[in-house]
Protein backbone atom coordinates (compact mmCIF):
# COMPACT_ATOMS: atom_id res chain seq x y z
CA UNK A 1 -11.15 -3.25 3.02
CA UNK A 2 -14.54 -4.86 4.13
CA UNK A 3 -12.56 -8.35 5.36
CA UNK A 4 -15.16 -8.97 7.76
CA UNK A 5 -15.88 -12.66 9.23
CA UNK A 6 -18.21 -11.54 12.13
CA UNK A 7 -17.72 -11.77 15.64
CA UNK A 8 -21.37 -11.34 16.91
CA UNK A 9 -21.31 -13.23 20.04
CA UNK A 10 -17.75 -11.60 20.91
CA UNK A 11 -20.01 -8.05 20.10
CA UNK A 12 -22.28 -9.17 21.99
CA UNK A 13 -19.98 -9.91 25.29
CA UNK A 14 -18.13 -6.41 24.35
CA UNK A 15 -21.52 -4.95 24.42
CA UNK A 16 -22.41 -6.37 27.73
CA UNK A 17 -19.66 -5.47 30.00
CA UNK A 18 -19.91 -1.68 28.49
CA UNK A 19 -23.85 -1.34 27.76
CA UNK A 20 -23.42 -0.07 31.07
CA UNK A 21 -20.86 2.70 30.51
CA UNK A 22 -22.49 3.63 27.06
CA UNK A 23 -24.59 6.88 28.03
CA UNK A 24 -22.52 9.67 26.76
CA UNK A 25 -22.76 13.26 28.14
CA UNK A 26 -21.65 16.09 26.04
CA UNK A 27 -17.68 16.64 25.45
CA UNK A 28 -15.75 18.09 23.22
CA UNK A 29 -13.08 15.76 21.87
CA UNK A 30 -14.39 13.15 19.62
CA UNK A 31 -12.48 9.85 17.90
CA UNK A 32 -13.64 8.27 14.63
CA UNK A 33 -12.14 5.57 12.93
CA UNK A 34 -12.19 3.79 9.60
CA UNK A 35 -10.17 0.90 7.42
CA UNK A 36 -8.93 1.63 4.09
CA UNK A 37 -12.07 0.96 1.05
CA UNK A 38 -12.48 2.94 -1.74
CA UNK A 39 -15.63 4.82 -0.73
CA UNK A 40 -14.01 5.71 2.86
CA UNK A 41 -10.89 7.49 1.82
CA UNK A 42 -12.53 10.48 1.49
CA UNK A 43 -12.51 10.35 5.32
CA UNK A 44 -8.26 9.83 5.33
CA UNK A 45 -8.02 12.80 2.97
CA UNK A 46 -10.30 15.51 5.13
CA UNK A 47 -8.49 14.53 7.97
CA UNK A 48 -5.10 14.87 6.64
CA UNK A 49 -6.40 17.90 4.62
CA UNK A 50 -7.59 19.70 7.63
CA UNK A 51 -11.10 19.63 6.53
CA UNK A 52 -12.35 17.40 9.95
CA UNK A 53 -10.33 20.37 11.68
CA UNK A 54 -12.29 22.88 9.80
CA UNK A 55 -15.46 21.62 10.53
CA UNK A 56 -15.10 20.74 14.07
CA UNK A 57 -13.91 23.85 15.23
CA UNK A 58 -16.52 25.73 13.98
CA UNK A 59 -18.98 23.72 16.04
CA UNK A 60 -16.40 24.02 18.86
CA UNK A 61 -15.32 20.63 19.02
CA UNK A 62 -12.33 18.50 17.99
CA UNK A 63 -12.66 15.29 16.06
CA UNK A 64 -10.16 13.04 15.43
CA UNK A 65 -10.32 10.35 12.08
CA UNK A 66 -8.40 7.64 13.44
CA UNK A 67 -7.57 4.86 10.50
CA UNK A 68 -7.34 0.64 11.97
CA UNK A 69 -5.88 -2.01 9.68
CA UNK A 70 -7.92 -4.58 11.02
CA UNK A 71 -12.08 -4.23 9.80
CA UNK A 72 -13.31 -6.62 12.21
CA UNK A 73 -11.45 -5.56 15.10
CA UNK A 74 -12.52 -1.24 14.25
CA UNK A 75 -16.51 -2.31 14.75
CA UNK A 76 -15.40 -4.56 18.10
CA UNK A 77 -13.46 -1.18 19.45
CA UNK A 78 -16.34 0.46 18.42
CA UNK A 79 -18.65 -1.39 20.22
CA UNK A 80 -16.92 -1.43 23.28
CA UNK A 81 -16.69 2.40 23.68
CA UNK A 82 -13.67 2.65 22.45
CA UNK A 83 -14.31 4.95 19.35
CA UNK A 84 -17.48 7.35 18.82
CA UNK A 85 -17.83 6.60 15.57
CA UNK A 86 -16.48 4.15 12.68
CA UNK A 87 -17.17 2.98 9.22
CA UNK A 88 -19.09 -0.30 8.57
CA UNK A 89 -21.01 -2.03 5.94
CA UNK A 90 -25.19 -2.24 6.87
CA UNK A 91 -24.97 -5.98 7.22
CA UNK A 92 -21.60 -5.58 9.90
CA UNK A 93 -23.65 -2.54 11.95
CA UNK A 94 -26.50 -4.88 12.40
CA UNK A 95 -25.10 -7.93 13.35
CA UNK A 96 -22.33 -6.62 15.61
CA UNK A 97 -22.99 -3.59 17.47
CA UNK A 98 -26.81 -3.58 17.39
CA UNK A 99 -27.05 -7.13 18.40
CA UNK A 100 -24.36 -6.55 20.80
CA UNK A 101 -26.87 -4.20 22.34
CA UNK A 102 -24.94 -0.98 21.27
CA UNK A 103 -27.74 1.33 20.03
CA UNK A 104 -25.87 3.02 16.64
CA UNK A 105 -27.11 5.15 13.96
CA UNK A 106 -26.18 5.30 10.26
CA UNK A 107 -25.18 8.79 10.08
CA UNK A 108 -24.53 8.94 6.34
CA UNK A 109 -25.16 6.38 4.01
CA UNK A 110 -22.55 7.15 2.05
CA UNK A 111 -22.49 5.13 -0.61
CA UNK A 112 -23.57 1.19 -2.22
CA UNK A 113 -21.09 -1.29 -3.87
CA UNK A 114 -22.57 -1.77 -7.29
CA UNK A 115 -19.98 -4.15 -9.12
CA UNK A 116 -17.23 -3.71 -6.25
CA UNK A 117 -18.47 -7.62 -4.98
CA UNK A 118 -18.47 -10.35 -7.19
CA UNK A 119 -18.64 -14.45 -8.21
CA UNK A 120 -15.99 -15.64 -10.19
CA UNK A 121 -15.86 -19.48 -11.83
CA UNK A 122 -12.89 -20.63 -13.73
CA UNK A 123 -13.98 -21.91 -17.27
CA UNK A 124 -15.86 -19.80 -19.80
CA UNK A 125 -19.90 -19.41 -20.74
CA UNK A 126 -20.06 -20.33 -16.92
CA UNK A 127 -23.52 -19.28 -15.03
CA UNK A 128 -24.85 -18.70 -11.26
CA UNK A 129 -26.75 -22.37 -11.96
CA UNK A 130 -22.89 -23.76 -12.27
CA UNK A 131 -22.34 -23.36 -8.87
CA UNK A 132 -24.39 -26.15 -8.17
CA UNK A 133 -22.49 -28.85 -5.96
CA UNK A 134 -19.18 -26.79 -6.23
CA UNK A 135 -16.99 -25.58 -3.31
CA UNK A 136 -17.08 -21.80 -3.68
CA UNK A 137 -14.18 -19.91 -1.05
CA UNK A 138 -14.92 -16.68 0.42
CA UNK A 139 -14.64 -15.03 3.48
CA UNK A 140 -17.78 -16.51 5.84
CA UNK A 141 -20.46 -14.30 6.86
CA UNK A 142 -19.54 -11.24 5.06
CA UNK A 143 -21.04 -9.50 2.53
CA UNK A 144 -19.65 -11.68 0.20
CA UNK A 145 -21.36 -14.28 2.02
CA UNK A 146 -24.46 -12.49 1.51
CA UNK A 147 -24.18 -11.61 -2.10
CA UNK A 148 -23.60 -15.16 -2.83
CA UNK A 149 -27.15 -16.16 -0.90
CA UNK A 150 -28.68 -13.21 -3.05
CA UNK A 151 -27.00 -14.49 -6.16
CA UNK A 152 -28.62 -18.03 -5.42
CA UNK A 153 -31.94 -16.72 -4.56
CA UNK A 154 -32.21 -15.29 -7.85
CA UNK A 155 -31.88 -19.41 -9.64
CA UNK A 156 -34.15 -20.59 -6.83
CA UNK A 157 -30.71 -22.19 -5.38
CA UNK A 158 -29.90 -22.74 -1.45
CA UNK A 159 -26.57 -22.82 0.06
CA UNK A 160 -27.38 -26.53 0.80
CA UNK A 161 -26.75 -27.20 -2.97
CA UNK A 162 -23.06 -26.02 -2.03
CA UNK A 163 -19.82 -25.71 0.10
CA UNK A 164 -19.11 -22.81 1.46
CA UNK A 165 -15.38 -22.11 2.32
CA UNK A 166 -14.11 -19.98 4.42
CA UNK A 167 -10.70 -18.22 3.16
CA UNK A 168 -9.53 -14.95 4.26
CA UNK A 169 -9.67 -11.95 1.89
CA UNK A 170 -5.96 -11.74 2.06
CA UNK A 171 -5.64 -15.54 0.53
CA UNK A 172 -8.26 -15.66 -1.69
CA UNK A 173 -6.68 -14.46 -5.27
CA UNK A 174 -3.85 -17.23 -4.27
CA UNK A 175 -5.89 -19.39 -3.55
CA UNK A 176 -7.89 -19.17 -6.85
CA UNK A 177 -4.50 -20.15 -9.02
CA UNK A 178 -4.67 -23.26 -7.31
CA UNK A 179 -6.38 -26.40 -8.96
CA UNK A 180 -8.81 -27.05 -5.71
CA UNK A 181 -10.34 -23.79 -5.85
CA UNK A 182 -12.91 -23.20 -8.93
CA UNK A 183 -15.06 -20.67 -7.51
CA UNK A 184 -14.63 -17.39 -5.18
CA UNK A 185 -16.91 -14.75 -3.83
CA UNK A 186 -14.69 -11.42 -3.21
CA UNK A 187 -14.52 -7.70 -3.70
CA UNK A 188 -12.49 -5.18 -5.33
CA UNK A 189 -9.12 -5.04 -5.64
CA UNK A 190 -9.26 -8.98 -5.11
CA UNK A 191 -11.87 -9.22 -7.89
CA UNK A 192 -10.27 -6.92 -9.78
CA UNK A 193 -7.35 -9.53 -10.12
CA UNK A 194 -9.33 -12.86 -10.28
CA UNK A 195 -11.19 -11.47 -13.51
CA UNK A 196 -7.95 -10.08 -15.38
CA UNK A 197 -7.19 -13.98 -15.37
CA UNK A 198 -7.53 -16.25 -18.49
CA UNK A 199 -10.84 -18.71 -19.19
CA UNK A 200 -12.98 -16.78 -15.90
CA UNK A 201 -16.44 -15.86 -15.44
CA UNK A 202 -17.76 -13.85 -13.73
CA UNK A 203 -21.37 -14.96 -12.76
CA UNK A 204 -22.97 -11.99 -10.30
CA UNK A 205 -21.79 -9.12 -9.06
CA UNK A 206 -23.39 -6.86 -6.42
CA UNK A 207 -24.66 -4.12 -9.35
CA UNK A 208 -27.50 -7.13 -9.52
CA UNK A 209 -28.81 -5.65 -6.01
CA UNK A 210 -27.95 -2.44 -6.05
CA UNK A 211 -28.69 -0.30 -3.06
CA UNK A 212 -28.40 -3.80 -0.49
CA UNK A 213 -23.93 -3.64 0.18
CA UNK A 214 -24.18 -0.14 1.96
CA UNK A 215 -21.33 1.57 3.16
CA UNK A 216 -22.01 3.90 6.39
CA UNK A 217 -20.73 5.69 8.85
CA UNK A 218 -22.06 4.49 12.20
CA UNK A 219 -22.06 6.69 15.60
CA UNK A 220 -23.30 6.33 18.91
CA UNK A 221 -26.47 7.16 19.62
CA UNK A 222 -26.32 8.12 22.39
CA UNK A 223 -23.16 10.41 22.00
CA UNK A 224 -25.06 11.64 18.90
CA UNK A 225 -28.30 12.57 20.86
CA UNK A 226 -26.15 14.70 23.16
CA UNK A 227 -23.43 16.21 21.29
CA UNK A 228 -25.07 16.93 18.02
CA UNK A 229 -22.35 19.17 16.49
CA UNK A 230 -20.78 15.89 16.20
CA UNK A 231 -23.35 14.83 13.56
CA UNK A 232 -22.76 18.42 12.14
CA UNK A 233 -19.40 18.43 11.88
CA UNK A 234 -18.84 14.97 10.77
CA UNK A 235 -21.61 15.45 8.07
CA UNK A 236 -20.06 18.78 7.07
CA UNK A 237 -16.63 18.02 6.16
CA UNK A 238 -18.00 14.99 4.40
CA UNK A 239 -19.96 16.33 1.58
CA UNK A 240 -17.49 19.20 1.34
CA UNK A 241 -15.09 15.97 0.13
CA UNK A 242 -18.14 14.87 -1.77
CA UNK A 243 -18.26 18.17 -3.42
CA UNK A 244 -14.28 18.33 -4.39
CA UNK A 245 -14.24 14.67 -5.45
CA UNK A 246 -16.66 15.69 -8.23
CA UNK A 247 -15.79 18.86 -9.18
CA UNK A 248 -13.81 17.00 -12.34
CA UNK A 249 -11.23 19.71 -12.52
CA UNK A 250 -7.34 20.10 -11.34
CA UNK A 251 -8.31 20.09 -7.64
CA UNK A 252 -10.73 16.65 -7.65
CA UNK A 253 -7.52 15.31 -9.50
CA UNK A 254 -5.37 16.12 -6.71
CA UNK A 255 -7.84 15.18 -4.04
CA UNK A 256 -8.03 11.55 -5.76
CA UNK A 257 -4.41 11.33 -5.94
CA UNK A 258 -4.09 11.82 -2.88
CA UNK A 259 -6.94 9.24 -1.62
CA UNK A 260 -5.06 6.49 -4.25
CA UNK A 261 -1.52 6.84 -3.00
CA UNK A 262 -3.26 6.60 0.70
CA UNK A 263 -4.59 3.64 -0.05
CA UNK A 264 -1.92 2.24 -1.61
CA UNK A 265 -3.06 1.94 -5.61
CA UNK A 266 -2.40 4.92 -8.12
CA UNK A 267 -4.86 6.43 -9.60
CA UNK A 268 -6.54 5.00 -12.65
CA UNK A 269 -6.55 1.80 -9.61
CA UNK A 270 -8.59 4.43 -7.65
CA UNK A 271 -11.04 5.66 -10.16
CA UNK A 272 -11.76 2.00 -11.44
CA UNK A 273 -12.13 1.19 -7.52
CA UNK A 274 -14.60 4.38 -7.56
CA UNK A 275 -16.19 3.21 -10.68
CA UNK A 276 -17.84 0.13 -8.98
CA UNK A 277 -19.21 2.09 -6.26
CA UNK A 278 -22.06 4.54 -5.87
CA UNK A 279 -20.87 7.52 -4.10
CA UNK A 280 -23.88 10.08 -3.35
CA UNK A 281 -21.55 12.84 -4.01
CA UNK A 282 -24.50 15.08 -2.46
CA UNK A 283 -26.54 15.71 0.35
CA UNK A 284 -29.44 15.81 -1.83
CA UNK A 285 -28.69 11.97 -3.64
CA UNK A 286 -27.83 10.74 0.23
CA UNK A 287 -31.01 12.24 1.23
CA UNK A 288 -33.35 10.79 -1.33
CA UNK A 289 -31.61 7.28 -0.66
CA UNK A 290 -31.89 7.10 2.87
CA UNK A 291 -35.62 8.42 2.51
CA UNK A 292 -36.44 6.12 -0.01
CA UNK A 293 -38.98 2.57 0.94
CA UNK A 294 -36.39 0.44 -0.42
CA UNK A 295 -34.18 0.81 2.60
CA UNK A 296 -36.33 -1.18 4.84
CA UNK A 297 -37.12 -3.67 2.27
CA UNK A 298 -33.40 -4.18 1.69
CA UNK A 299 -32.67 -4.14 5.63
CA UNK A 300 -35.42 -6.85 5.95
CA UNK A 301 -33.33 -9.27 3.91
CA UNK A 302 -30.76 -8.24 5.64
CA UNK A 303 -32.02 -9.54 8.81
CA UNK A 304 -32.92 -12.60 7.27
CA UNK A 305 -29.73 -13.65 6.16
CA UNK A 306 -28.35 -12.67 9.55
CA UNK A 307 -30.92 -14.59 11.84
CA UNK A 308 -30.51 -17.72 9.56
CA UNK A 309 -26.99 -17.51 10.40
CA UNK A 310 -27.00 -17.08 13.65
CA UNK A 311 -25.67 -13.49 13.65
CA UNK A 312 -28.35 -11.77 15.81
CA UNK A 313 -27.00 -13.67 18.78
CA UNK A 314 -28.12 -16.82 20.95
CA UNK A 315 -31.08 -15.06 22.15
CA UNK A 316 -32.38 -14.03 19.06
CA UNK A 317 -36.10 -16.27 18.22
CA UNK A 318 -36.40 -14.70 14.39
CA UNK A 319 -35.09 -12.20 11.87
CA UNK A 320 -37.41 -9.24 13.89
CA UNK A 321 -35.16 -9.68 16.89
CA UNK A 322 -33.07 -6.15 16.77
CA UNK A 323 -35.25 -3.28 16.06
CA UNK A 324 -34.33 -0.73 13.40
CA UNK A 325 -36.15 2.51 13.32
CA UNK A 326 -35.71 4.85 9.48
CA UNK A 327 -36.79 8.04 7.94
CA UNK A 328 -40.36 9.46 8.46
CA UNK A 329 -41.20 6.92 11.58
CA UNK A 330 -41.32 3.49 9.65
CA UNK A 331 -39.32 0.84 11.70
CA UNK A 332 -38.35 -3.04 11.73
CA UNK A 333 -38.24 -5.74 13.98
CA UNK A 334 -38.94 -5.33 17.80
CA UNK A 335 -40.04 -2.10 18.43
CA UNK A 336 -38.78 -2.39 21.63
CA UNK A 337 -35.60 -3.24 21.04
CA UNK A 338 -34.42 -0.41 18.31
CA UNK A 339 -30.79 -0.74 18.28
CA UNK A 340 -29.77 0.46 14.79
CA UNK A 341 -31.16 3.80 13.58
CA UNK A 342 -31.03 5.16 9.88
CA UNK A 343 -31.71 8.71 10.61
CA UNK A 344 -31.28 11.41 7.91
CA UNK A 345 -31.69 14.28 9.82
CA UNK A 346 -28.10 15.56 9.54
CA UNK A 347 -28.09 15.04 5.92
CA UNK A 348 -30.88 17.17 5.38
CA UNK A 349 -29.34 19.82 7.22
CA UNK A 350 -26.76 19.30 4.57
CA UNK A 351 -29.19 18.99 1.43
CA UNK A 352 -30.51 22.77 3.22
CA UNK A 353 -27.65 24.50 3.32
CA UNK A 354 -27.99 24.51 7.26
CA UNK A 355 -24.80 23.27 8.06
């Protein structure tokens, strides 16, 4: 899962003893990784299926899927040159290895949590204005973290009326059957739990801002810029997954058994996983998305709620600190200083039929 408390100073030392080292020439053997979520087991199942294979050899390339346990520490190996790829939230790509200095680029957008993130109280009839004065536990400077600042915003609330807590994501459903703890901020399957219990509410959940908890996966851009049948292949096998996961017929049902015993549910766990996130199951919905004005708007709050806590790093003097360039020229932030790059252009090979 996304059990991210952020590191961005350690990104930003990792980033600065390899910034050096990060020009890529062009190769041929490639290693992505990824930690287990519901919307990135499709990358699991096409390389155990032999669809990365497929895909990569007909660019002439091989391209390993590697999986970590650890979320945190898969963007810190990442960053320090250690994978060419790896699956991040948006929030966790800008504040680690763009403002570690690592220029990345969102290579597919694959998909937003909408309901997978939510705030729970104990007690029933219970609203976002409750949390007023209360302690609420969740795992600091995640996207839980975030959600919870959006979810304040919208009762013209400030984290100052509140205690945050930081508890790990592993903790935090024990911690809620404890008398001291009254309120949590968490995803799925740890939400999943907390609202099956008796006398709960949940207040928000992250289908309030849908299109802001993004799920990506994040490449070098360098490595990108000179081996671009990395891009292809990568963005190949993907929406052929896309494709079979939708299909709603014997062989999606397989391919989603497949992805729940992987990940360690069963199935009807899976699909209500699935349920409370927004797949673009094509090129065409990935496209539109990643073209859309609403990205920028969403990565300015973004950076907002990362500069005002301090995740941009020591030298950062406002929210415009790392650039961000996106579809059809428009960019963020110091132009000069473009470090995280939402660039479609490998989709729309997809949405073409070029791939």
């Amino acid at each position: 899962m996304r059990n991210s408390i952020l590191c961005a100073c350690c990104a930003a030392g990792i980033a600065l003893l390899t910034s050096l080292s990060s020009s890529a020439a062009a190769k041929t053997d490639f290693n992505v990784c990824w930690t287990i979520y519901a919307g990135w087991m499709p990358w699991e199942y096409a390389q155990a299926q032999g669809v990365i294979d497929k895909w990569a050899k007909k660019y002439g390339i091989q391209v390993k899927v590697t999986q970590l346990n650890d979320y945190v520490e898969s963007i810190n190996q990442y960053t320090a040159g250690q994978f060419d790829g790896c699956t991040m939230t948006n929030m966790d790509a800008l504040t680690i290895p763009a403002a570690g200095g690592v220029d990345s680029t969102a290579l597919i957008v694959s998909d937003f949590s909408n309901g997978n993130d939510g705030i729970v109280l104990k007690g029933t009839g219970k609203t976002i204005a409750d949390l007023k004065g209360m302690d609420v536990n969740l795992v600091e400077l995640s996207v839980s973290h975030y959600l919870l600042a959006r979810a304040l915003d919208s009762v013209g609330l400030r984290e100052k009326d509140l205690k945050v807590v930081n508890t790990s994501d592993a903790d935090i459903a024990a911690a809620f059957n404890t008398d001291d703890v009254q309120a949590v901020t968490t995803w799925n399957p740890m939400l999943a739990e907390i609202n099956a219990k008796p006398g709960v509410t949940q207040v928000f959940d992250s289908s309030k801002i849908p299109g802001e908890i993004l799920d990506m996966m994040v490449v070098n851009t360098q490595t990108l810029k000179d081996n671009p049948a990395l891009g292809k292949a990568l963005t190949g096998a993907w929406f052929e997954v896309m494709s079979l996961m939708h299909g709603k017929n014997a062989a999606s049902d397989a391919a989603l058994q497949h992805m729940a015993h992987a990940s360690g549910t069963d199935l009807a766990g899976f699909k209500s996983q699935l349920a409370t996130t927004q797949l673009f199951y094509t090129a065409q919905q990935a496209l539109d998305f990643a073209n859309s004005p609403e990205l920028p708007k969403t990565m300015a709050k973004v950076a907002g709620f990362s500069f005002d806590h301090g995740l941009l790093g020591e030298g950062a003097k406002d929210s415009s600190a790392v650039g961000m360039s996106f579809a059809k020229g428009a960019t963020l932030g110091d132009k000069s200083n473009i470090k995280l790059r939402f660039d479609p252009s490998y989709v729309q090979m997809a949405a073409d039929g070029k791939l």
